[in-house]
N, C-alpha and C. Protein backbone atom coordinates (compact mmCIF):
# COMPACT_ATOMS: atom_id res chain seq x y z
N UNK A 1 0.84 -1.19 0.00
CA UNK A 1 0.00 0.00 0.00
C UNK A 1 0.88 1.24 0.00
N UNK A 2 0.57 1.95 -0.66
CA UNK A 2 0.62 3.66 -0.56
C UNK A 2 -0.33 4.40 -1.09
N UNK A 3 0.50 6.03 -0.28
CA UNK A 3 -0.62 7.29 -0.35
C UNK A 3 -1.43 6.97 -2.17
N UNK A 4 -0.65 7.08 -3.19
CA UNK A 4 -1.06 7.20 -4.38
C UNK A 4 -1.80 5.90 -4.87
N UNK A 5 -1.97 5.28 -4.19
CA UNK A 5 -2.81 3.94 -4.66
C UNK A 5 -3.94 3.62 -3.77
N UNK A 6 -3.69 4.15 -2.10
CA UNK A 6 -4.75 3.70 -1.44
C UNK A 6 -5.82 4.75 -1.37
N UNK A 7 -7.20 4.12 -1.26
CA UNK A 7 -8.49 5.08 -1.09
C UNK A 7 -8.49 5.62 0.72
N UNK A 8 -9.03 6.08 1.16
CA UNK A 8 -9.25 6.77 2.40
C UNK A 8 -10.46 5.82 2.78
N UNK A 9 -10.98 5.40 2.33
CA UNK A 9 -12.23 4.59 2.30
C UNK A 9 -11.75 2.82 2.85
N UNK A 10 -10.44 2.77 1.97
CA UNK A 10 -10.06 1.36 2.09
C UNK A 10 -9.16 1.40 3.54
N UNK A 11 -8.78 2.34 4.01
CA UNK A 11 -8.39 2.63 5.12
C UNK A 11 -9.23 2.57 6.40
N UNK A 12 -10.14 2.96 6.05
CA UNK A 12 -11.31 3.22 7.05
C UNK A 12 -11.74 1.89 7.25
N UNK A 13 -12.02 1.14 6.14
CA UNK A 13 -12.51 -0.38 6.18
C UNK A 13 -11.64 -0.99 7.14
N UNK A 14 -10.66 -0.95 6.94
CA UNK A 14 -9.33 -1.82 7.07
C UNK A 14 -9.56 -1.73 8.62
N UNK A 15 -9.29 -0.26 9.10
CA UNK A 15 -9.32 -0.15 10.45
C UNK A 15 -10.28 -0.65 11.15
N UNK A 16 -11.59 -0.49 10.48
CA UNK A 16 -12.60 -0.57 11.58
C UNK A 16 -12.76 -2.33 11.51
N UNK A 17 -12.65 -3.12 10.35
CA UNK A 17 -12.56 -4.49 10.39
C UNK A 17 -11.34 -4.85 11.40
N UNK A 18 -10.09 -4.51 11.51
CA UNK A 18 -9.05 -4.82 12.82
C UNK A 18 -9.83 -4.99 14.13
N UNK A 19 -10.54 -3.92 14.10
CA UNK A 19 -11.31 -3.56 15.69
C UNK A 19 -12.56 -4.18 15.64
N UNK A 20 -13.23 -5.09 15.02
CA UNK A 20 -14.37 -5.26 14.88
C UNK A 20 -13.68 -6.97 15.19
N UNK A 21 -13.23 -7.39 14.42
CA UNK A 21 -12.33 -8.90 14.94
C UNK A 21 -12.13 -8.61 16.47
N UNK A 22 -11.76 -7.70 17.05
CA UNK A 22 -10.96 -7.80 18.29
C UNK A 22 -12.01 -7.69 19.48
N UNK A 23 -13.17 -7.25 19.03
CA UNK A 23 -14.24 -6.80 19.67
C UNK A 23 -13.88 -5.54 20.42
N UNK A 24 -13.20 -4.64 19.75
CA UNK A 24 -12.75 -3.09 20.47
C UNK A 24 -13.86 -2.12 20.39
N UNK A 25 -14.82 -2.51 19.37
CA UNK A 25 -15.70 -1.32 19.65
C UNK A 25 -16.15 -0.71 20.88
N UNK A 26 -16.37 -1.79 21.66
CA UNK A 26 -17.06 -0.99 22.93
C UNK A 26 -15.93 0.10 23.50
N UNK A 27 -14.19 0.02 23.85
CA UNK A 27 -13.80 0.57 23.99
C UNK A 27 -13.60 1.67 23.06
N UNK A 28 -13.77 2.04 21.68
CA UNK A 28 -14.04 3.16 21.05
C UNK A 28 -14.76 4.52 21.14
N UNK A 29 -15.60 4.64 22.26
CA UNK A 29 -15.94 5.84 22.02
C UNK A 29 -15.20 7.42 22.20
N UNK A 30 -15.87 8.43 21.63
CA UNK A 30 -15.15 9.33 21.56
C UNK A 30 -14.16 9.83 22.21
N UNK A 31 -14.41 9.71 23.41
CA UNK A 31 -13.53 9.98 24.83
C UNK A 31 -12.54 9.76 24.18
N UNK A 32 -12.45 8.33 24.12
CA UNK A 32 -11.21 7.44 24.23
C UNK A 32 -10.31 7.37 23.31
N UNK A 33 -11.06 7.67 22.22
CA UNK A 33 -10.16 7.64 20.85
C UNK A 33 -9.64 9.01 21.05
N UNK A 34 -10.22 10.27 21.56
CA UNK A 34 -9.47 11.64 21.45
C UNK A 34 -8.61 11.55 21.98
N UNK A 35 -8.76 10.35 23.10
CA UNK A 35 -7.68 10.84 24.36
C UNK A 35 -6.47 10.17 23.63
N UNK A 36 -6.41 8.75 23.16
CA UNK A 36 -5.67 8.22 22.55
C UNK A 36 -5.22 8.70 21.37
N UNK A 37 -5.45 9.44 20.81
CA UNK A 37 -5.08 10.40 19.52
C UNK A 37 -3.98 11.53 20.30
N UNK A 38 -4.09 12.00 21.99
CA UNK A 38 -3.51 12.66 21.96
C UNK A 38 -1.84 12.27 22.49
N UNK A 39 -2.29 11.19 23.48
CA UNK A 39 -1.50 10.23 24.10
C UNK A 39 -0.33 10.05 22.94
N UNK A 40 -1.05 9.81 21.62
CA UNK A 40 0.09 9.41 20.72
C UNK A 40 0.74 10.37 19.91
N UNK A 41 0.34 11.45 19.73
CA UNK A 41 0.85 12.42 19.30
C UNK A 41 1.79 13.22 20.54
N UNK A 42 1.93 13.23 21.72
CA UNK A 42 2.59 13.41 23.13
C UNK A 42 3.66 12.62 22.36
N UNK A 43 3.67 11.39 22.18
CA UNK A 43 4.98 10.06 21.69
C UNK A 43 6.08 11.26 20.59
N UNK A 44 5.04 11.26 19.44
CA UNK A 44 5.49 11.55 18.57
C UNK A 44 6.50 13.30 18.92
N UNK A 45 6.28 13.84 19.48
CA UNK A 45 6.51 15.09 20.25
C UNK A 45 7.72 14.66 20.93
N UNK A 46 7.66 13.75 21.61
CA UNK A 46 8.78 13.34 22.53
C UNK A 46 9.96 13.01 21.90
N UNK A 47 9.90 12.62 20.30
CA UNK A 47 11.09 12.14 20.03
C UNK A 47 11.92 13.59 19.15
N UNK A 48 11.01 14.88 19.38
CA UNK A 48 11.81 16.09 18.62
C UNK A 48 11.90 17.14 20.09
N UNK A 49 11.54 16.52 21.09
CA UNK A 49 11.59 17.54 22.13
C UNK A 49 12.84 18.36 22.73
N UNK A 50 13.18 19.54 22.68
CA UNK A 50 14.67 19.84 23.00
C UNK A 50 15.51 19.99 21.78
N UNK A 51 14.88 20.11 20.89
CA UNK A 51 16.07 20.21 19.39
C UNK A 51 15.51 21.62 18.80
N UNK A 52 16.30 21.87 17.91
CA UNK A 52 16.07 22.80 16.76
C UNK A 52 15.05 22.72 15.77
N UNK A 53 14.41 23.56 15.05
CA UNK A 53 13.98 23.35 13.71
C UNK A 53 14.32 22.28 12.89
N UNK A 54 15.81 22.70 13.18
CA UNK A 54 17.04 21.81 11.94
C UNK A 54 17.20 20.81 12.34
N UNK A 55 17.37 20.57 13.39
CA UNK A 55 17.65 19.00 14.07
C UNK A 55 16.63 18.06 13.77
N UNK A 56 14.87 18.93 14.28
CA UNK A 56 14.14 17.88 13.77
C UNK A 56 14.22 17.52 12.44
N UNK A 57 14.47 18.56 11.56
CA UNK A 57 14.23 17.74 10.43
C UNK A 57 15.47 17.12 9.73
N UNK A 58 16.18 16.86 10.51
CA UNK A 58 17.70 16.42 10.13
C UNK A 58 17.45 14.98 10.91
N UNK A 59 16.35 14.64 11.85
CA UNK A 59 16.28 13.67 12.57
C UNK A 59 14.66 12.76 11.68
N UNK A 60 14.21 13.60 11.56
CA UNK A 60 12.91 13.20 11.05
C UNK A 60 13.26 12.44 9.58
N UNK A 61 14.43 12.38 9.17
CA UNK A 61 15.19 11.43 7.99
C UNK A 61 15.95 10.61 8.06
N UNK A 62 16.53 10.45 9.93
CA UNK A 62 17.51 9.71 9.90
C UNK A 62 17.08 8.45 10.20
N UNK A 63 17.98 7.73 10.08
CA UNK A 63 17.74 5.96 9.48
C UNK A 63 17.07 5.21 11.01
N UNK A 64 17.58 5.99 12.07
CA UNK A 64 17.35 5.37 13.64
C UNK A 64 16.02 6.20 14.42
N UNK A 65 15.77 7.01 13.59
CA UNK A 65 14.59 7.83 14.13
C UNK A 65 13.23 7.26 13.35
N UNK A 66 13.48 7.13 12.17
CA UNK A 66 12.27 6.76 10.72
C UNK A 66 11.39 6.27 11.25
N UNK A 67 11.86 4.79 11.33
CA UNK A 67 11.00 4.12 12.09
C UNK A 67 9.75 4.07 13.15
N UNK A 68 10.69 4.40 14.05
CA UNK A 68 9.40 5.33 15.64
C UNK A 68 8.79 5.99 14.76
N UNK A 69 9.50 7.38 14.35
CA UNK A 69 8.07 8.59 14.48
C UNK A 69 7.34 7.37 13.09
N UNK A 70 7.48 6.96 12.53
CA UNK A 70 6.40 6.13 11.15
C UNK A 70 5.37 5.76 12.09
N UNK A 71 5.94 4.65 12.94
CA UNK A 71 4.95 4.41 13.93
C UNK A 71 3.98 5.14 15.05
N UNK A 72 4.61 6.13 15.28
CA UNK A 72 3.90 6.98 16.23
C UNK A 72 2.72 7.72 15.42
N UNK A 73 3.37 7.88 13.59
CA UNK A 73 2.26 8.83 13.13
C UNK A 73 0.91 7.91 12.83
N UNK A 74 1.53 6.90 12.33
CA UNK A 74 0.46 5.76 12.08
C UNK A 74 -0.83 5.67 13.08
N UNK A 75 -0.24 5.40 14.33
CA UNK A 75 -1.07 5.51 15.20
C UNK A 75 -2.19 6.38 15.27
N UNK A 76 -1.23 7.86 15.57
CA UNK A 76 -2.20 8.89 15.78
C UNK A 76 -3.54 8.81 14.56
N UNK A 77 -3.03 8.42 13.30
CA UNK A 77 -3.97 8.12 11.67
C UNK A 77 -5.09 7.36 12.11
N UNK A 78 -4.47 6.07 13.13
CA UNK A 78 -5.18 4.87 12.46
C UNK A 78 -6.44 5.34 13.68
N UNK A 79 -6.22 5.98 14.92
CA UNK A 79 -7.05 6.13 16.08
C UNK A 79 -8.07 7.54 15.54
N UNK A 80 -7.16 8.18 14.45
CA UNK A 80 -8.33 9.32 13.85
C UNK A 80 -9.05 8.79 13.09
N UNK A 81 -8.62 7.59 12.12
CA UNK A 81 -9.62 6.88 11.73
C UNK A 81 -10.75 6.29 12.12
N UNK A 82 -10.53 5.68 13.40
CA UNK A 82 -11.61 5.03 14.13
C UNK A 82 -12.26 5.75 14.74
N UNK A 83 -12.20 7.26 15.33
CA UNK A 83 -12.66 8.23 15.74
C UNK A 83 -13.54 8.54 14.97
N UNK A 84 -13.23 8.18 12.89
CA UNK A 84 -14.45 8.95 12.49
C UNK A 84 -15.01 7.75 11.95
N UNK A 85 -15.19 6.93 12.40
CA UNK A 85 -15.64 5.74 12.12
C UNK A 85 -16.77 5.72 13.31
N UNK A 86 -16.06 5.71 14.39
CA UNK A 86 -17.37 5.92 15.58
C UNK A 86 -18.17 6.70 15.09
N UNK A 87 -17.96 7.97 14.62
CA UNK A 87 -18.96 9.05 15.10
C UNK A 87 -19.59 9.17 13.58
N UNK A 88 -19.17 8.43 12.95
CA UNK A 88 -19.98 9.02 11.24
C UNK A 88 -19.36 9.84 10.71
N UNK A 89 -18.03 10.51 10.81
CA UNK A 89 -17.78 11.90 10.07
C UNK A 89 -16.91 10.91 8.93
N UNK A 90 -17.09 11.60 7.99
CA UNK A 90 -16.89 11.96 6.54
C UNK A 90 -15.63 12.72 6.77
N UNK A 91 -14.17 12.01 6.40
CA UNK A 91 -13.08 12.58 6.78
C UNK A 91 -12.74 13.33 5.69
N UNK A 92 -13.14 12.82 3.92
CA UNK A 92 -12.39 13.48 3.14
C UNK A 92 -13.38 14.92 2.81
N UNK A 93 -15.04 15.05 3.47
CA UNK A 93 -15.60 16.35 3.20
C UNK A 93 -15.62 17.29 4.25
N UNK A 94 -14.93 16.50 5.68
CA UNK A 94 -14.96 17.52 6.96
C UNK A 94 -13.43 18.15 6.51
N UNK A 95 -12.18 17.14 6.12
CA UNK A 95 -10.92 18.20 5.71
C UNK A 95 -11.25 19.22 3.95
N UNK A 96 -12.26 18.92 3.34
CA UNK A 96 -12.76 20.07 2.43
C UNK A 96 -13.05 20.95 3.07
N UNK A 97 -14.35 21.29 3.53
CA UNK A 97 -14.89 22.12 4.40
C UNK A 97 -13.69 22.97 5.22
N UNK A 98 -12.87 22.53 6.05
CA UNK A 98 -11.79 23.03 6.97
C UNK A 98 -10.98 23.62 5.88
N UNK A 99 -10.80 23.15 4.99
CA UNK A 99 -9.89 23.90 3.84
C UNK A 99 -10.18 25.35 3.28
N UNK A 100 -11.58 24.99 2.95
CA UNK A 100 -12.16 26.16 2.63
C UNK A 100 -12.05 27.45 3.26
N UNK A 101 -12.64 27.19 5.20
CA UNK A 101 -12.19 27.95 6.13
C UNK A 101 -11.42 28.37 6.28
N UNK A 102 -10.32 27.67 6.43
CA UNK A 102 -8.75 28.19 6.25
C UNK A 102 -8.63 29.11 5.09
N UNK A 103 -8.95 29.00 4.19
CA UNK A 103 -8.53 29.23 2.73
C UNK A 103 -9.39 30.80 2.85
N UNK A 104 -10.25 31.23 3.85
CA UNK A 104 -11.11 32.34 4.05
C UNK A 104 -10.18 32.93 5.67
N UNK A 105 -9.79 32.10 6.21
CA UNK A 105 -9.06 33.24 7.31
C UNK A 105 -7.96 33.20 6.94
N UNK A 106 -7.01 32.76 6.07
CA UNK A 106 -5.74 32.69 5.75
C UNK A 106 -5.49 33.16 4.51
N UNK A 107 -6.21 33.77 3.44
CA UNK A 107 -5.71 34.60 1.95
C UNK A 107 -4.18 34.68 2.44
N UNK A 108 -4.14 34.09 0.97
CA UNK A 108 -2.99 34.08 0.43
C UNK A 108 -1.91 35.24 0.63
N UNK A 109 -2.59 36.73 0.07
CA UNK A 109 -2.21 37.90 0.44
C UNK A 109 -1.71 38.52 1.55
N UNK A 110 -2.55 37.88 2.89
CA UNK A 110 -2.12 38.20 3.71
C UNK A 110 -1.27 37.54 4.98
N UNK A 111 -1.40 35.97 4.49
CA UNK A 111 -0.69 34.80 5.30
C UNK A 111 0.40 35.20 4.43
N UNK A 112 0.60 34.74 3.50
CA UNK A 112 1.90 34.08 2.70
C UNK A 112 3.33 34.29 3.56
N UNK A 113 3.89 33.24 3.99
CA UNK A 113 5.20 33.54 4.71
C UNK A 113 4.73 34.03 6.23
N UNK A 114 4.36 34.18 6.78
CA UNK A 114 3.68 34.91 8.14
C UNK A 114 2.94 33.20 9.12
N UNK A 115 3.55 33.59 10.07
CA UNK A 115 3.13 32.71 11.08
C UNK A 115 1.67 33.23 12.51
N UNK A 116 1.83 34.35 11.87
CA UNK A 116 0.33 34.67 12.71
C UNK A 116 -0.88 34.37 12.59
N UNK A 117 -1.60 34.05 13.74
CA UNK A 117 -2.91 34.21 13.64
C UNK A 117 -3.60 34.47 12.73
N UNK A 118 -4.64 33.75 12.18
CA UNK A 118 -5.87 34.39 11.44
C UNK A 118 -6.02 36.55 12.22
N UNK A 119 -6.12 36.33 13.43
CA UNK A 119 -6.94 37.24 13.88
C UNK A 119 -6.16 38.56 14.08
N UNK A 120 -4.34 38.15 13.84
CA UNK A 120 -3.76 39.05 13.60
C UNK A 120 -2.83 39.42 12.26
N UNK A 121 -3.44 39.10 11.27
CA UNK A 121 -2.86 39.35 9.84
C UNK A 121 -3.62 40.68 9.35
């Protein structure tokens, strides 16, 4: 599998059939998956904590780091997956929608290069 071949759909399947064998649903609800979405993104945090810009991304390529964060991001994916699997959301029209928004507090004109706020551009 990869990004350019797999559907978002076949992902979603995939996941929620793992957890459906295991009988995890009951532990799925929202709570739990947010909390666990954050738990794992904390992981992923931990392995750039204390470095540079440059370091992370001088680390975020190296051959002994790859690995973990792959796994740590996976995670955080596969638990947002099941998050919108619980609740019914429509992942590829709720990140449209958010795009759009963005794309209305962030013009081009006035983000471009700028790390501020919507509310202070």
């Amino acid at each position: 599998m990869n990004d350019s071949e797999t559907c978002l759909q076949e992902l979603k399947d995939r996941a929620l059939a793992f957890t459906k064998e295991r009988d995890w649903e009951q532990f799925h609800s929202p709570k739990n998956l947010s909390m666990a979405i954050s738990a794992e993104a904390a992981e992923l945090m931990e392995h750039f904590l204390w470095q540079s810009p440059e370091q992370s991304r001088e680390d975020a390529q190296s051959a002994k780091l790859r690995a973990k964060i792959e796994e740590e991001l996976s995670d955080i994916f596969i638990f947002a997956i099941q998050f919108a699997n619980m609740t019914g959301i429509d992942i590829s029209a709720a990140i449209e929608a958010k795009m759009k928004r963005n794309g209305e507090k962030y013009p081009v004109e006035k983000a471009k290069g700028r790390s501020d706020k919507y509310t202070d551009l």
